[in-house]
Protein backbone atom coordinates (compact mmCIF):
# COMPACT_ATOMS: atom_id res chain seq x y z
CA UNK A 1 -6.36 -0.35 0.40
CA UNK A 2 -5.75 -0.59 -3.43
CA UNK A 3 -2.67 1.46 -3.45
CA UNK A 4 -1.48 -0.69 -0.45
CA UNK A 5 -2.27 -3.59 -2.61
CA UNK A 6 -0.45 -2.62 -5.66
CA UNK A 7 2.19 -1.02 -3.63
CA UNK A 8 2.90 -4.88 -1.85
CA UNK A 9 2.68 -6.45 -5.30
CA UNK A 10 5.08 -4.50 -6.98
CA UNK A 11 7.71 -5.29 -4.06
CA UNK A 12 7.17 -9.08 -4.77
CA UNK A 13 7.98 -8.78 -8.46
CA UNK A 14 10.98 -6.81 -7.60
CA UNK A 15 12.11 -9.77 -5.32
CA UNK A 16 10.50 -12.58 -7.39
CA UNK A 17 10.00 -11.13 -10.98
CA UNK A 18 7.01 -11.36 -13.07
CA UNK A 19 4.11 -13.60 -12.83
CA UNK A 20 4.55 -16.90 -15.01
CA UNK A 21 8.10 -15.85 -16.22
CA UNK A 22 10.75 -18.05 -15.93
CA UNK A 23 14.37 -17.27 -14.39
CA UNK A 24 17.02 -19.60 -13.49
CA UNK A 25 18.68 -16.57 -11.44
CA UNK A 26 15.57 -16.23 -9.19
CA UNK A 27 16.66 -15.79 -5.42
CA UNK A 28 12.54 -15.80 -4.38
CA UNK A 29 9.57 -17.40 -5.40
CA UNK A 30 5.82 -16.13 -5.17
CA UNK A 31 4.24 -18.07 -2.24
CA UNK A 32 0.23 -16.77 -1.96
CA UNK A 33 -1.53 -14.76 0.44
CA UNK A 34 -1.78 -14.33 3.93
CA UNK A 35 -3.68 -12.55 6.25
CA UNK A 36 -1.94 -9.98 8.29
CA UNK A 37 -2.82 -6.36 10.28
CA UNK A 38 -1.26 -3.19 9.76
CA UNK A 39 -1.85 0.35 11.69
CA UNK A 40 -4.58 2.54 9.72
CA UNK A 41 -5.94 5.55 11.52
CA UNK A 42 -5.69 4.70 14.58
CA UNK A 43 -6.65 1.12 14.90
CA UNK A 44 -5.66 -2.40 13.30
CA UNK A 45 -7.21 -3.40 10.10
CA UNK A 46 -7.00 -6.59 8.49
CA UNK A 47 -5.12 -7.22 5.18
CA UNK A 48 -4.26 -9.43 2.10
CA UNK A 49 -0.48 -9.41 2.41
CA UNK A 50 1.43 -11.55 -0.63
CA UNK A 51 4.51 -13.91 0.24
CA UNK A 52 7.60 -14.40 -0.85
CA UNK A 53 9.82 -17.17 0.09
CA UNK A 54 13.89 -17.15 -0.54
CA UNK A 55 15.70 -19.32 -1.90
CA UNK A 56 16.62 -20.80 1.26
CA UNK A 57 12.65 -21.37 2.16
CA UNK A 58 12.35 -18.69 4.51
CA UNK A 59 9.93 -16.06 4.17
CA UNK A 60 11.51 -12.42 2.85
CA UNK A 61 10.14 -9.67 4.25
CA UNK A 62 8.46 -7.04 2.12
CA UNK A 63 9.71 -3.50 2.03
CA UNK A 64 6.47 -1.99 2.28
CA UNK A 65 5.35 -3.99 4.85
CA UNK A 66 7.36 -3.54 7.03
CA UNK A 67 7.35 0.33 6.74
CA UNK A 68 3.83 0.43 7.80
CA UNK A 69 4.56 -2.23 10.24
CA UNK A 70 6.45 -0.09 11.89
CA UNK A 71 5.18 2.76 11.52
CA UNK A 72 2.69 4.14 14.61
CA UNK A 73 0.12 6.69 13.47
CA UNK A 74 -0.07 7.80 16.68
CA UNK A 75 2.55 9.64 17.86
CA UNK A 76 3.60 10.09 21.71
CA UNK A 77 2.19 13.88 21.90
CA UNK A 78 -1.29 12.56 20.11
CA UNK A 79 -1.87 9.78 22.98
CA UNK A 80 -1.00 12.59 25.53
CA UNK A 81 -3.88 14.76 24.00
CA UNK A 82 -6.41 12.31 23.90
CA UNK A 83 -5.25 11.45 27.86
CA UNK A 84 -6.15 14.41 28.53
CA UNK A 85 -8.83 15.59 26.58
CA UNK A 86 -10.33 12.17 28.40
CA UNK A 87 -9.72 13.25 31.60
CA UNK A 88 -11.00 16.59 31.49
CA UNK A 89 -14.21 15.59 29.98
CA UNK A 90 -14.24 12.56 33.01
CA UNK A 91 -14.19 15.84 35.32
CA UNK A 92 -16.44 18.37 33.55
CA UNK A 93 -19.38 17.45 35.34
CA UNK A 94 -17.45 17.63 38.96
CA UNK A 95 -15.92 20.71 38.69
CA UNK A 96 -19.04 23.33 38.20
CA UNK A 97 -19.53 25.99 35.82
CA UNK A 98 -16.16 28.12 37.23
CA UNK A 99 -13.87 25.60 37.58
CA UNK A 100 -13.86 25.10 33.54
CA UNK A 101 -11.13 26.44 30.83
CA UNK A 102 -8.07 26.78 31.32
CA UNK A 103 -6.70 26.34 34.73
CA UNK A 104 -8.74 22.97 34.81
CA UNK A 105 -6.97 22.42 31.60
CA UNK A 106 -3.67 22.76 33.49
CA UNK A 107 -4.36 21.06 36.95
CA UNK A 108 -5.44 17.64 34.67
CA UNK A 109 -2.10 18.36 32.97
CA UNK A 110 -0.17 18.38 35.57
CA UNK A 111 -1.89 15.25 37.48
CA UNK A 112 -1.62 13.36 34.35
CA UNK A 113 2.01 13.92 33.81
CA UNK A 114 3.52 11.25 36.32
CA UNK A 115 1.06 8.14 34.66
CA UNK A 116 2.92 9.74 31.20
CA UNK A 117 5.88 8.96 32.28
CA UNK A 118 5.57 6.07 33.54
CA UNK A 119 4.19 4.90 30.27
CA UNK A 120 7.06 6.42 28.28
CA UNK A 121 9.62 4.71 30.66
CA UNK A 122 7.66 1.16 30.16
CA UNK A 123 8.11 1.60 26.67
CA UNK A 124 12.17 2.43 26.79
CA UNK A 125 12.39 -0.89 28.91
């Protein structure tokens, strides 16, 4: 979270400029800390994000923020692995000692497909 940190900081004195130094030309001004949540492996953490306001008052978004804002670690084909690998584990203990590998593999596929796509079409709408 240090490199995130430093990362963050060094976009506000791009936008603002150094700490304590004084510039007539300034178009944003430091304005503290505030608590925010970003994607980390797999789940929301909390962090220490800096502000900076514009001229104008309004806050100015940070560069690096809002790349890992954005970006979701998990991609579609990871949540349709662990889906599965859920499901089959669910069944496991139902389907005996034959019914295993991979044809059990490939039925739980198949049945989970159509709840797939019906999350990948929510998230078009």
């Amino acid at each position: 979270m240090g490199v995130l940190a430093a990362m963050l900081e060094e976009d506000r004195t791009h936008l603002c400029g150094r700490r304590y130094e004084h510039d007539r030309a300034r178009q944003a001004t430091r304005g503290g800390h505030t608590e925010g949540e970003l994607p980390f492996g797999g789940r929301r953490v909390r962090v220490r994000r800096p502000r900076v306001r514009g001229s104008d008052g309004r806050e100015v978004p940070l560069p690096t923020w809002e790349h890992f804002a954005d970006a979701d670690p998990l991609t579609p084909r990871a949540v349709e692995q662990m889906v599965l690998a859920v499901s089959i584990a669910q069944l496991r203990p139902f389907a005996g000692a034959d019914a295993g590998g991979p044809d059990l593999a490939r039925r739980e596929q198949e049945r989970s497909q159509p709840a797939l796509r019906r999350r990948d079409d929510a998230d078009t709408d």
